[in-house]
C-alpha atoms as a PDB file:
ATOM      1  CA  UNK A   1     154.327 100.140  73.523  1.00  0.00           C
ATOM      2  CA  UNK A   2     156.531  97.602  72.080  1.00  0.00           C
ATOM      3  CA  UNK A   3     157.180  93.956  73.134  1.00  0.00           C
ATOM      4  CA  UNK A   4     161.054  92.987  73.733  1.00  0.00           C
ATOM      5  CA  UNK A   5     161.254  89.622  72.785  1.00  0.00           C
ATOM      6  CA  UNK A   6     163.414  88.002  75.342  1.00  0.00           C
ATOM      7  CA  UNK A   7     165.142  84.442  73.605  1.00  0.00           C
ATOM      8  CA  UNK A   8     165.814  81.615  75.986  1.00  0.00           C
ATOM      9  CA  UNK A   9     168.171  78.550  75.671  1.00  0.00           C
ATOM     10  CA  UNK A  10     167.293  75.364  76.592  1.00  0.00           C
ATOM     11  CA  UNK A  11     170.273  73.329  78.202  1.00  0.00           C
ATOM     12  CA  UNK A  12     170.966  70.092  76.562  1.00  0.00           C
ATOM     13  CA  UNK A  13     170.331  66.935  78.396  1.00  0.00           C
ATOM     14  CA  UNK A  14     173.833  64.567  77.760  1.00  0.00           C
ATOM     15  CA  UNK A  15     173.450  61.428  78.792  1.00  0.00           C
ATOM     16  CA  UNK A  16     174.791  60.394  82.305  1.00  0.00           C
ATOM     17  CA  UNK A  17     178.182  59.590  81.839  1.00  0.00           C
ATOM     18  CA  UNK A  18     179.014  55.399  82.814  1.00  0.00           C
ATOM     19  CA  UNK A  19     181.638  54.451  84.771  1.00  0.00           C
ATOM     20  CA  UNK A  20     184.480  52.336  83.280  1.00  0.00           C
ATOM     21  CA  UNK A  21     184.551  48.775  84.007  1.00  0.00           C
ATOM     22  CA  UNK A  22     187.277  48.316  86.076  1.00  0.00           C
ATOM     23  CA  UNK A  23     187.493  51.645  88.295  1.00  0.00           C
ATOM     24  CA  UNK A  24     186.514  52.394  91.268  1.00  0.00           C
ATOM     25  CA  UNK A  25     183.366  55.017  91.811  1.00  0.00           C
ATOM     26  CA  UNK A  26     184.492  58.244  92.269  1.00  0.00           C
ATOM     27  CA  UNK A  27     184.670  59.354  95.816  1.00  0.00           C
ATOM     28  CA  UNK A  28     185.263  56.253  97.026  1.00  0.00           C
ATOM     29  CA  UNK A  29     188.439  54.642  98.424  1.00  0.00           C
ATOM     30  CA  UNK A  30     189.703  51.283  95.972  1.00  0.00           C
ATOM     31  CA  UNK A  31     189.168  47.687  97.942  1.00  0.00           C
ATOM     32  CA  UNK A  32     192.795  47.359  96.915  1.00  0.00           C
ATOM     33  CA  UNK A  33     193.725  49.983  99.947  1.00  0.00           C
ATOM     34  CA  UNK A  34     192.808  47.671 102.418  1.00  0.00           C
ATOM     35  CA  UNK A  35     194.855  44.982 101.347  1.00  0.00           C
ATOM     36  CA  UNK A  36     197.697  45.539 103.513  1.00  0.00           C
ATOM     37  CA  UNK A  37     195.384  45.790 106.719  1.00  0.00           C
ATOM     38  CA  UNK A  38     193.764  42.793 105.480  1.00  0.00           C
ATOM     39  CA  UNK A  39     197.091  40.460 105.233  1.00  0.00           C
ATOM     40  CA  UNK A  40     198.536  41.819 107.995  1.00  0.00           C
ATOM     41  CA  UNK A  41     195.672  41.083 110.067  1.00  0.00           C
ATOM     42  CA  UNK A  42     195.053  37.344 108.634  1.00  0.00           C
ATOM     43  CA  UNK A  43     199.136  36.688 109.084  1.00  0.00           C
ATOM     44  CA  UNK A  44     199.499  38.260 112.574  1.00  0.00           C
ATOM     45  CA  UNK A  45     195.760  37.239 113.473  1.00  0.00           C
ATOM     46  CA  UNK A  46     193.655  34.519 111.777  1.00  0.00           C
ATOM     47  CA  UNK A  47     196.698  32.539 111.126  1.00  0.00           C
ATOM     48  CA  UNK A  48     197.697  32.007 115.073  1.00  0.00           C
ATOM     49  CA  UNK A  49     194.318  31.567 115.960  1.00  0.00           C
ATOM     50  CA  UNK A  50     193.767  29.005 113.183  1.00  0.00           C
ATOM     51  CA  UNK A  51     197.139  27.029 114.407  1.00  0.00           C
ATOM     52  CA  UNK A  52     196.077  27.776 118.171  1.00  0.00           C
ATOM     53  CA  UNK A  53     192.569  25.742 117.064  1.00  0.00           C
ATOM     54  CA  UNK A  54     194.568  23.005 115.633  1.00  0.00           C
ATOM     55  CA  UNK A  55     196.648  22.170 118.736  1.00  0.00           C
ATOM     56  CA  UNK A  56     193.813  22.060 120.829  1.00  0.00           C
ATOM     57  CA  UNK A  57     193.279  18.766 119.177  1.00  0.00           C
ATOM     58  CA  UNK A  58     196.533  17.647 119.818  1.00  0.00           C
ATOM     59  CA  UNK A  59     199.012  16.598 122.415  1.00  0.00           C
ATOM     60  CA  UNK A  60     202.295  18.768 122.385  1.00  0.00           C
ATOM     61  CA  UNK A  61     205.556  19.413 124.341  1.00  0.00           C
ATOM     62  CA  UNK A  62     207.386  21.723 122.317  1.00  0.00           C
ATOM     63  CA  UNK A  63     209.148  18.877 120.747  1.00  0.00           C
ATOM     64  CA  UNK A  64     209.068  16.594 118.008  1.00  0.00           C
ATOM     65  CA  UNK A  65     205.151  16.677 115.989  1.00  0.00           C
ATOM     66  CA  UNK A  66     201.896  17.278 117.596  1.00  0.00           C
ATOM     67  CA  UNK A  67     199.980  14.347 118.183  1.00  0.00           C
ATOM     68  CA  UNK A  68     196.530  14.224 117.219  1.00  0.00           C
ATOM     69  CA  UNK A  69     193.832  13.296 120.373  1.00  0.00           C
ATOM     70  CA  UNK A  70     190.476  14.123 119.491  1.00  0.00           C
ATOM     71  CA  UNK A  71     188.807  16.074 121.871  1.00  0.00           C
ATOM     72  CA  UNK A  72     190.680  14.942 124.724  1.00  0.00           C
ATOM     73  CA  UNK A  73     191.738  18.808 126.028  1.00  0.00           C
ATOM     74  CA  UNK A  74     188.022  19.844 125.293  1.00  0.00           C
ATOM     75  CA  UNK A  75     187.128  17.612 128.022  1.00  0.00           C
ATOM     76  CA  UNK A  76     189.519  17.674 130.087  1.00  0.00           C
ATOM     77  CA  UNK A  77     188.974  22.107 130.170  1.00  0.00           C
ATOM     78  CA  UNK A  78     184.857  20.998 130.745  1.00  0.00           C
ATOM     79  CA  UNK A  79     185.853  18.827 133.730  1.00  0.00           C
ATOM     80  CA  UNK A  80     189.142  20.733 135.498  1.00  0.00           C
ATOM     81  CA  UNK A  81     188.153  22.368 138.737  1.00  0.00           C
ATOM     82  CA  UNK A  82     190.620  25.079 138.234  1.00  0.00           C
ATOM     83  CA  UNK A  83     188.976  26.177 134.998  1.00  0.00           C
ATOM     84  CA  UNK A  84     186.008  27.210 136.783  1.00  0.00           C
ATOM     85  CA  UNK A  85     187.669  28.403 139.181  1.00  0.00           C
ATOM     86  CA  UNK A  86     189.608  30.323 136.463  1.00  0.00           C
ATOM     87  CA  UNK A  87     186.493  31.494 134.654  1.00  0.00           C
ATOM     88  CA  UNK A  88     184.503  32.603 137.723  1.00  0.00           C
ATOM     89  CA  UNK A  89     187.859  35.169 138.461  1.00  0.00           C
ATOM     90  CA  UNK A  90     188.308  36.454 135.088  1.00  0.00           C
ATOM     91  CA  UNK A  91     184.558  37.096 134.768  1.00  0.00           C
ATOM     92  CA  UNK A  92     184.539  39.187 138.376  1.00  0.00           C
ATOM     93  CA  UNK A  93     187.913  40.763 137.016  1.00  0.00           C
ATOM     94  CA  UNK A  94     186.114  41.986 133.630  1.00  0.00           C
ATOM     95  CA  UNK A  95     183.014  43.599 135.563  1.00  0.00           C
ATOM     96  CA  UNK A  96     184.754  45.353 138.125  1.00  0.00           C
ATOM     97  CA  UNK A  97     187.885  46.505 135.745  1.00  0.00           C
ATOM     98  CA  UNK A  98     184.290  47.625 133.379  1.00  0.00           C
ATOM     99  CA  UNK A  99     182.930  49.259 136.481  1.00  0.00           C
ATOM    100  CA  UNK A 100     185.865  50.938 137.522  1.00  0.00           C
ATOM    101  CA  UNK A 101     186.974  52.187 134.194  1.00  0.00           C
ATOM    102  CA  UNK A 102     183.912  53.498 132.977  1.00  0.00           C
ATOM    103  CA  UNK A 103     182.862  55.771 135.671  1.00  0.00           C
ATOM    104  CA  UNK A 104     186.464  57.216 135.830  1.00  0.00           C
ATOM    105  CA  UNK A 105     186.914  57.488 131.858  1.00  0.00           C
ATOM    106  CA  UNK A 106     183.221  58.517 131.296  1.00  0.00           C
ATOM    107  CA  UNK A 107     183.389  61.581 133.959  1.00  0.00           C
ATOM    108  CA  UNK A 108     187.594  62.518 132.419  1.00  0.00           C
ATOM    109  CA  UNK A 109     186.691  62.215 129.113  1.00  0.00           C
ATOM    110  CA  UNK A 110     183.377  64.632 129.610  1.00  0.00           C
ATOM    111  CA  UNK A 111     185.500  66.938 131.480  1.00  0.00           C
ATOM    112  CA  UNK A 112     188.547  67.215 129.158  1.00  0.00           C
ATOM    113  CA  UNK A 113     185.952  67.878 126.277  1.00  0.00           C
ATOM    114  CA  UNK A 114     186.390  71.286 127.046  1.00  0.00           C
ATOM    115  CA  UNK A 115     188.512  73.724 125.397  1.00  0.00           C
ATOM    116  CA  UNK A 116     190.266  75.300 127.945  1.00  0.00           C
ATOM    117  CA  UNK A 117     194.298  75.495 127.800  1.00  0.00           C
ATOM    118  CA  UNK A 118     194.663  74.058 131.174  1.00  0.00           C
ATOM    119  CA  UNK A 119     192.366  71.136 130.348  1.00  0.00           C
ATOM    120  CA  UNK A 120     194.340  70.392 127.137  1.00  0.00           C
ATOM    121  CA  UNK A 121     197.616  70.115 129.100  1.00  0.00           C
ATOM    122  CA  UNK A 122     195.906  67.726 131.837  1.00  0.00           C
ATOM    123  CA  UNK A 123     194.872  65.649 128.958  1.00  0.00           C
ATOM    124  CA  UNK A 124     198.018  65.130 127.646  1.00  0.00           C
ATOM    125  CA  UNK A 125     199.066  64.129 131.177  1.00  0.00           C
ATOM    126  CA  UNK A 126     196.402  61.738 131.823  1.00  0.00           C
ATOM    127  CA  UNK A 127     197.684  60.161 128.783  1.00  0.00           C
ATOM    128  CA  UNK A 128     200.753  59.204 130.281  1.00  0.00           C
ATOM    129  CA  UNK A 129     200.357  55.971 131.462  1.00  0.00           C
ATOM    130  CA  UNK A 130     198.796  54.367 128.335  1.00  0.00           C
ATOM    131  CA  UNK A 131     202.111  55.234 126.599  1.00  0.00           C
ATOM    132  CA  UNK A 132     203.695  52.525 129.045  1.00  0.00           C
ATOM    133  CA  UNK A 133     204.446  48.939 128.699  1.00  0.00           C
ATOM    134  CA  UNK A 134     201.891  46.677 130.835  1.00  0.00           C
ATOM    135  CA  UNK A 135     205.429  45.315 131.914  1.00  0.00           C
ATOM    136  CA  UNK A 136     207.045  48.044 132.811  1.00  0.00           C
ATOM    137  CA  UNK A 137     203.705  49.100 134.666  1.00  0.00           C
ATOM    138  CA  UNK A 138     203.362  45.909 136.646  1.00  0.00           C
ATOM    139  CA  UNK A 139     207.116  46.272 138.065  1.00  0.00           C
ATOM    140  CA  UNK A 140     206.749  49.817 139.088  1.00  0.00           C
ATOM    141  CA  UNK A 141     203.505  48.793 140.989  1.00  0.00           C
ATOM    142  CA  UNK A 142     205.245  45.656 142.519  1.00  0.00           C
ATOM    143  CA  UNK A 143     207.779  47.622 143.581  1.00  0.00           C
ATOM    144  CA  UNK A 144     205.480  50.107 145.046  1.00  0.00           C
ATOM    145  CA  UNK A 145     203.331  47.921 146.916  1.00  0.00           C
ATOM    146  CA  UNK A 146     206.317  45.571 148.235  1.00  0.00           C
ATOM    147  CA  UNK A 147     205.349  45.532 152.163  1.00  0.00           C
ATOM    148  CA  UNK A 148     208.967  45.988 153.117  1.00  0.00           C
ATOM    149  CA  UNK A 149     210.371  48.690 150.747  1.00  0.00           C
ATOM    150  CA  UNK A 150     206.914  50.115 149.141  1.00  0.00           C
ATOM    151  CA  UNK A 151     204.690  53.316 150.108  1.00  0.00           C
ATOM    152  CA  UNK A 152     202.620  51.121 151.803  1.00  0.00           C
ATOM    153  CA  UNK A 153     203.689  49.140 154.597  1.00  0.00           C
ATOM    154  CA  UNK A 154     201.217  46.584 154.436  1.00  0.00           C
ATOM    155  CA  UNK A 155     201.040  43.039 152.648  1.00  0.00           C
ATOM    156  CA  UNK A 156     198.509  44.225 149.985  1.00  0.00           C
ATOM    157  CA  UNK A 157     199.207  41.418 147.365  1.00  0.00           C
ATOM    158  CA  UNK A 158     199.440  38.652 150.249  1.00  0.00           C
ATOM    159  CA  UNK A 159     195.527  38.758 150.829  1.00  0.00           C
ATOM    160  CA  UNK A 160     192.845  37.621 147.977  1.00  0.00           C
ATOM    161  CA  UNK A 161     190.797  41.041 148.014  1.00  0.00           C
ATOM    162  CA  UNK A 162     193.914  42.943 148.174  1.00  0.00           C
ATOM    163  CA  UNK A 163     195.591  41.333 145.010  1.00  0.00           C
ATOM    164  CA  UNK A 164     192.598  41.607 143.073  1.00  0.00           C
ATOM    165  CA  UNK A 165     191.872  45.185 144.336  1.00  0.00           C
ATOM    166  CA  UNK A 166     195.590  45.760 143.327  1.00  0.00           C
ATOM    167  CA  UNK A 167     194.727  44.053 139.734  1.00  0.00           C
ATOM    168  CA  UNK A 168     191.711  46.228 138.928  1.00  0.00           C
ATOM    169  CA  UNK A 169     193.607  49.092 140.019  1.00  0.00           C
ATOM    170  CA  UNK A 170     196.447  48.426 138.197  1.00  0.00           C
ATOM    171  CA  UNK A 171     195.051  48.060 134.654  1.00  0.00           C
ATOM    172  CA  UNK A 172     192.630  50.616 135.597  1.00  0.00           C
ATOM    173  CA  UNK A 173     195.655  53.194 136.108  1.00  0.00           C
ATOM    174  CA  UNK A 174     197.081  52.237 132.358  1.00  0.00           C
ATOM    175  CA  UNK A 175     194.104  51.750 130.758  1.00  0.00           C
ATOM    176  CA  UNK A 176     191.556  54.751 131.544  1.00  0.00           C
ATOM    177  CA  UNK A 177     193.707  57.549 129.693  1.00  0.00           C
ATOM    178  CA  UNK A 178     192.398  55.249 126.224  1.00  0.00           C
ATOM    179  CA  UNK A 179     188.918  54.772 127.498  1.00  0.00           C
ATOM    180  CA  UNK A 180     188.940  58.660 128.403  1.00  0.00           C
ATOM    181  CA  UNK A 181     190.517  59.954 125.179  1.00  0.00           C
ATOM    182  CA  UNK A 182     187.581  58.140 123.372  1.00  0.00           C
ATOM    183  CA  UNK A 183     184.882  59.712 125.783  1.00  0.00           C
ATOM    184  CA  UNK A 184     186.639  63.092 125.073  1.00  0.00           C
ATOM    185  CA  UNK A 185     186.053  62.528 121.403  1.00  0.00           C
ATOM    186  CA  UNK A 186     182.218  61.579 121.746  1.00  0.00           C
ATOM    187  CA  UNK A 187     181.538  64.182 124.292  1.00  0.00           C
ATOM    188  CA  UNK A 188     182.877  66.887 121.402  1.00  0.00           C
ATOM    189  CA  UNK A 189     180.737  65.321 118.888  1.00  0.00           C
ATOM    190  CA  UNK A 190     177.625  66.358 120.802  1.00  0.00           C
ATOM    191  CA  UNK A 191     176.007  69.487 119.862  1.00  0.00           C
ATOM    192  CA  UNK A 192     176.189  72.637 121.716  1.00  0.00           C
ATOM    193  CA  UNK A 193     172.498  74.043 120.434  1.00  0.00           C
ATOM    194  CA  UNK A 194     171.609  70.767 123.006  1.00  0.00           C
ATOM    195  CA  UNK A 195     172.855  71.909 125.894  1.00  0.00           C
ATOM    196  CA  UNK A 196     171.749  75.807 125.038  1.00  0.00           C
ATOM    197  CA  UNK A 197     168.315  74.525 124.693  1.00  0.00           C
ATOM    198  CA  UNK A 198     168.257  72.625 128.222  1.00  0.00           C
ATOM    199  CA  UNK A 199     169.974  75.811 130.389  1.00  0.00           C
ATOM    200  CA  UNK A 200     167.257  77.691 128.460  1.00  0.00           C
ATOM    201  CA  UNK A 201     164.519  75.250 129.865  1.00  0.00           C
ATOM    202  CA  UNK A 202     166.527  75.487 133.197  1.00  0.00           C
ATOM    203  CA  UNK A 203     168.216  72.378 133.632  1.00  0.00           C
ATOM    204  CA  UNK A 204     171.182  72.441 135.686  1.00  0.00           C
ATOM    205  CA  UNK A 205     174.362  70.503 134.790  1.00  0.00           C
ATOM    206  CA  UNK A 206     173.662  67.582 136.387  1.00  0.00           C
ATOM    207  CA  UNK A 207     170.185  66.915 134.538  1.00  0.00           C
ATOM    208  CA  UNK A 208     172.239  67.649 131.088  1.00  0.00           C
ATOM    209  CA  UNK A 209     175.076  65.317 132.259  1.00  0.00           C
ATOM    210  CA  UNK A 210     171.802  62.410 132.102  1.00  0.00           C
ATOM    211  CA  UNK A 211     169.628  63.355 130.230  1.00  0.00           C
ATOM    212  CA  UNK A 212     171.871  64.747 127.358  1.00  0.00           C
ATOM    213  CA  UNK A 213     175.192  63.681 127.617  1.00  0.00           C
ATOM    214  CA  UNK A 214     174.827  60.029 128.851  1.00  0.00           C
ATOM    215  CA  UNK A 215     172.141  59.631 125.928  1.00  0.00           C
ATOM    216  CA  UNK A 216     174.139  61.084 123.614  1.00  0.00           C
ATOM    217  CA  UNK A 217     177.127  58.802 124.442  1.00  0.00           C
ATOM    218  CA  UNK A 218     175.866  55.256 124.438  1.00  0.00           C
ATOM    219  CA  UNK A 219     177.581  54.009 121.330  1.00  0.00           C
ATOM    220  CA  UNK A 220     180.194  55.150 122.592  1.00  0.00           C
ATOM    221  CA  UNK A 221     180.221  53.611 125.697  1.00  0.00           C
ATOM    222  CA  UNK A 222     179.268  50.647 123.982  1.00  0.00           C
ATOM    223  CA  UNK A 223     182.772  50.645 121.955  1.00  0.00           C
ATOM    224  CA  UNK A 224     184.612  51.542 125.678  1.00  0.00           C
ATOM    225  CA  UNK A 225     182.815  48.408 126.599  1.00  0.00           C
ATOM    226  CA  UNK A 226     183.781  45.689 123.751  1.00  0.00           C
ATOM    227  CA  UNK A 227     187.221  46.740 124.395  1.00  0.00           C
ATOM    228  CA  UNK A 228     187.774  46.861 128.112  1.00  0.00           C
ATOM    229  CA  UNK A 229     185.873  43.147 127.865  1.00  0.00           C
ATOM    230  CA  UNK A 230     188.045  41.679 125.627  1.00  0.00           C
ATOM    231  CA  UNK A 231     190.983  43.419 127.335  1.00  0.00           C
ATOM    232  CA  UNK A 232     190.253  42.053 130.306  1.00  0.00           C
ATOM    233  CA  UNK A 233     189.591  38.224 129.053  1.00  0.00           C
ATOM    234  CA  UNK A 234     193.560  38.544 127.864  1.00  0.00           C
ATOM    235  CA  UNK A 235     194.241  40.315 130.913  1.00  0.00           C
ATOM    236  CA  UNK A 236     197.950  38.326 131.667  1.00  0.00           C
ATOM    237  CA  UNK A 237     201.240  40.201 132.709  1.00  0.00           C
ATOM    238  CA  UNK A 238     199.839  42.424 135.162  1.00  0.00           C
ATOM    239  CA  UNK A 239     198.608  39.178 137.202  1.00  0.00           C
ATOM    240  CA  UNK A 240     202.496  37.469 136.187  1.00  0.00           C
ATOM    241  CA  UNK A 241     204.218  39.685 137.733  1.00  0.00           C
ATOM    242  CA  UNK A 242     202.170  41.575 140.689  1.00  0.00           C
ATOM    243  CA  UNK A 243     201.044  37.983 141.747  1.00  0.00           C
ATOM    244  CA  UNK A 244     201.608  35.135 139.790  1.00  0.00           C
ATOM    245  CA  UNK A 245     198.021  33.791 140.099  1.00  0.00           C
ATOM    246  CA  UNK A 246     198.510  34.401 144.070  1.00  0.00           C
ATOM    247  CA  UNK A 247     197.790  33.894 146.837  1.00  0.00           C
ATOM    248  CA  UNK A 248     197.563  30.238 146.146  1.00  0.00           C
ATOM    249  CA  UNK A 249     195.089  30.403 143.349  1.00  0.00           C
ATOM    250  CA  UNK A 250     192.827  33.441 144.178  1.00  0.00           C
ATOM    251  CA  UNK A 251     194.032  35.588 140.948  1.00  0.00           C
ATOM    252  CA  UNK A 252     194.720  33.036 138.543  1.00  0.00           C
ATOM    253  CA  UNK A 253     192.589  33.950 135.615  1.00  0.00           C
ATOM    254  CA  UNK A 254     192.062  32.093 132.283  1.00  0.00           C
ATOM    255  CA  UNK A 255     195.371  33.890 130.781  1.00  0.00           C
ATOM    256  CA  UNK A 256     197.617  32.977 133.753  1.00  0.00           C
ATOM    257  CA  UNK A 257     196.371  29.413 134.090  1.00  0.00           C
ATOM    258  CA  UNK A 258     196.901  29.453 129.922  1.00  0.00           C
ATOM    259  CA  UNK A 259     200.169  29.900 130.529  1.00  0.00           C
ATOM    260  CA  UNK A 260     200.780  27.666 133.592  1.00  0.00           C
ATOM    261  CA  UNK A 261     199.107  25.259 131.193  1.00  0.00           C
ATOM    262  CA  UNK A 262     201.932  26.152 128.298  1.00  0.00           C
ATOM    263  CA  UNK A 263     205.140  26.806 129.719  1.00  0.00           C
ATOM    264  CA  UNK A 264     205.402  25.412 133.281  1.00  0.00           C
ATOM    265  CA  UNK A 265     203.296  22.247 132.717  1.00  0.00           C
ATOM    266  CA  UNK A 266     204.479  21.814 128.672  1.00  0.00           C
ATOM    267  CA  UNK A 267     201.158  20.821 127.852  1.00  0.00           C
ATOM    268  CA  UNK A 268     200.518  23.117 124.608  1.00  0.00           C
ATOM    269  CA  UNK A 269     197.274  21.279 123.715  1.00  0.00           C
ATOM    270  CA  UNK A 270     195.493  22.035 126.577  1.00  0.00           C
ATOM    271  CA  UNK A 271     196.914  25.849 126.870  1.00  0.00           C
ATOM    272  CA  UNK A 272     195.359  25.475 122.874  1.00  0.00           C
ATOM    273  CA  UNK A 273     192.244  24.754 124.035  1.00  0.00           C
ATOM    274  CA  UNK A 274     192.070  27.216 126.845  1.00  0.00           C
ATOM    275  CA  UNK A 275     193.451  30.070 124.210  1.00  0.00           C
ATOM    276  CA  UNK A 276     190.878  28.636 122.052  1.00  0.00           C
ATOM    277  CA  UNK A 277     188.233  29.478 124.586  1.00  0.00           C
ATOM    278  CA  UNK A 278     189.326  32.745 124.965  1.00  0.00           C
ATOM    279  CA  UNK A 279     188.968  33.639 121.423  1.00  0.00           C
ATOM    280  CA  UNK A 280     185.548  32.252 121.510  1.00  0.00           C
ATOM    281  CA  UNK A 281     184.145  33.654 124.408  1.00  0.00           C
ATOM    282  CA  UNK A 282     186.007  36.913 123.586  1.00  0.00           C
ATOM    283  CA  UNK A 283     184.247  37.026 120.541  1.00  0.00           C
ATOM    284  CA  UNK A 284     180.689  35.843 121.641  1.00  0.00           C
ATOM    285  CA  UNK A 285     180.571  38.626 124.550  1.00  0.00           C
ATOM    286  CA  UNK A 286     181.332  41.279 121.780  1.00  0.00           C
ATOM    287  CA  UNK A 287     178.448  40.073 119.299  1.00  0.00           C
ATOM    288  CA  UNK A 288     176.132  39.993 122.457  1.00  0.00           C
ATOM    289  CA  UNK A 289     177.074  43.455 123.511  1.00  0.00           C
ATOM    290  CA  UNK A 290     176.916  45.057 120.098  1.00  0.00           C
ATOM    291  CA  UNK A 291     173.416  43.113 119.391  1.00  0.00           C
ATOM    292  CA  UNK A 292     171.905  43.998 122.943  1.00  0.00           C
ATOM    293  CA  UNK A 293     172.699  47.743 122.632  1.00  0.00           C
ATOM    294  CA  UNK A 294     171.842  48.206 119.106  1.00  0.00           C
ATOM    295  CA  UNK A 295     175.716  48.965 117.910  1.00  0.00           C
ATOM    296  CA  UNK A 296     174.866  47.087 114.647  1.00  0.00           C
ATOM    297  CA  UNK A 297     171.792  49.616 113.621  1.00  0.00           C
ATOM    298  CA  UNK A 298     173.822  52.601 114.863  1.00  0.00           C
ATOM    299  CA  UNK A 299     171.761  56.071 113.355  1.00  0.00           C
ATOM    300  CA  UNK A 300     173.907  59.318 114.186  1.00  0.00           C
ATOM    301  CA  UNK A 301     173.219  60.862 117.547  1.00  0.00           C
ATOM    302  CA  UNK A 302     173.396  64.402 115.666  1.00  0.00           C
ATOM    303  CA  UNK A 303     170.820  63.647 112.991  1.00  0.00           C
ATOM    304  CA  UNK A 304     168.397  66.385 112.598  1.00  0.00           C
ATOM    305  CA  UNK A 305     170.738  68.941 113.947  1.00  0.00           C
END
C-alpha cells in the first residue's frame, strides 16, 4: 500500500495595508459631506439665535442702532405678570397637544404598519393635512368654527376652554399624520418572530399591543415627544389667527405675547429676550427628556434577534 503524498501551500501573511493620510476610511461617508447641512444650519440657525441673544440686551424699535441696557428685559420678563401668565398656558398647551397627539399617532401609526392595500391608501390620506400650511390650516378652521357662517353654530373661540380646546385640536389635526408616519416606521421595525412567540404563549392582541409593542417603541416615542414639545413652545399662527391670544388673554402663549412684544408694542429687546427664553427652555426640556428616558444610551430594540 502506497502513501500519496498530498503537498499543501501555506498562504502568505502581507502586511495590513495603511490607510493614506488624508482619506477618509473606507466605508465611511467624508466630514466634508456634511458641510452644506452644517452652514446652512449655522446661517439659517445659530446665526438668528446668536443676534436674537444680542438684542435681548438691548433696547430697539426697528429704527436707528440698538441700544445697549444690560439686563434690563431679563428683568423686566422675571417680573411681568403676563409672562407667567404666558408660561403657565404654553406649558398646559404642550401637555395636552403631547397627550392628544400621542395616543392618536401611537394607535394610527401601529395600525397603518400593516401591509394591506387599503391601509396603504388611508395612509397616504392621513397624510394630507401635514402637507398644509399652518396658515392656510388656521383660516380654514376659523372659517369653520365662525358662529355665524361655520358648521357649528356656537361661539367656540369666544369661551377660554373652547379656544384652547379649538388650539389643541387644531395643531393636533396637522400635526398627527408626522407623529403617525414615524410610529408607522417603528412599529415595522419590530420583529414578527415577537409577536409569533406571544400568540404561541396565548396572548391576545391587546397584551402584545403592551407588553410588546409599547416596549418596543419607547425611543420612538421619545423622538415623537422632543418634537411635539418643542413644536408646541413655538406654537404661534394657529393662536394669530383662530384667536389672537383671545378671549382677553386666555390663549396668549409665549409665541403670541413674543410677538405682541415685537410688532404691536416695537419693543424688539424684550420680544429678544422672550425668543431667547424660548430657545432655552426649548432646548433644556429636550436634554431632560432624552436624559430621563435613556435616548442618549439608545441599544437596538432588535438586538439578539
Amino acid at each position: 500500500m502506497s502513501a500519496t503524498k498530498v503537498s499543501t501551500t501555506v498562504p502568505t501573511k502581507h502586511p495590513p495595508a495603511t490607510a493614506k493620510p488624508g482619506k477618509a476610511h473606507a466605508g465611511r461617508p467624508h466630514a466634508a459631506w456634511a458641510l452644506p447641512g452644517v452652514l446652512f444650519f449655522a446661517f439659517f440657525a445659530v446665526v438668528p439665535m446668536g443676534v436674537a441673544f444680542y438684542l435681548s440686551f438691548t433696547t430697539w424699535d426697528g429704527l436707528g442702532d440698538p441700544q445697549p441696557v444690560g439686563l434690563d428685559n431679563w428683568q423686566k420678563l422675571i417680573n411681568d405678570d403676563r409672562m407667567v401668565q404666558s408660561l403657565w398656558l404654553t406649558v398646559l398647551l404642550t401637555a395636552a397637544s403631547w397627550v392628544f397627539q400621542t395616543v392618536v399617532a401611537l394607535l394610527l401609526g401601529v395600525w397603518a404598519a400593516g401591509h394591506q392595500r387599503n391601509r396603504a391608501v388611508l395612509s397616504a390620506i392621513f397624510f394630507v393635512p401635514f402637507l398644509l400650511s399652518s396658515t392656510a390650516i388656521a383660516l380654514l378652521f376659523y372659517a369653520l368654527l365662525d358662529p355665524n357662517f361655520g358648521i357649528i353654530q356656537k361661539n367656540t373661540l369666544g369661551s377660554s376652554s373652547g379656544a384652547f380646546l379649538a388650539i389643541v385640536f387644531v395643531g393636533g389635526w396637522q400635526f398627527i399624520p408626522f407623529h403617525t408616519l414615524i410610529y408607522q416606521g417603528g412599529a415595522r421595525q419590530i420583529p414578527d418572530v415577537l409577536y409569533q412567540a406571544a400568540a404561541i404563549d396565548g396572548a391576545g392582541r391587546y397584551r402584545q399591543f403592551f407588553s410588546i409593542t409599547l416596549p418596543q417603541l419607547r425611543h420612538t416615542i421619545t423622538t415623537s415627544t422632543v418634537l411635539m414639545v418643542v413644536g408646541s413652545l413655538t406654537y404661534f399662527e394657529t393662536v394669530l389667527i383662530l384667536t389672537k391670544g383671545g378671549p382677553g388673554t386666555d390663549t396668549a402663549i409665549l409665541p403670541y405675547l413674543m410677538y405682541e412684544a415685537g410688532f404691536k408694542s416695537y419693543d424688539f429687546g424684550y420680544a429678544s429676550a422672550i425668543a431667547s427664553f424660548l430657545v432655552v427652555a426649548a432646548t433644556g426640556l429636550s436634554l431632560i427628556l432624552v436624559r430621563l428616558t435613556g435616548f442618549g444610551g439608545m441599544r437596538s430594540t432588535r438586538e439578539g434577534m
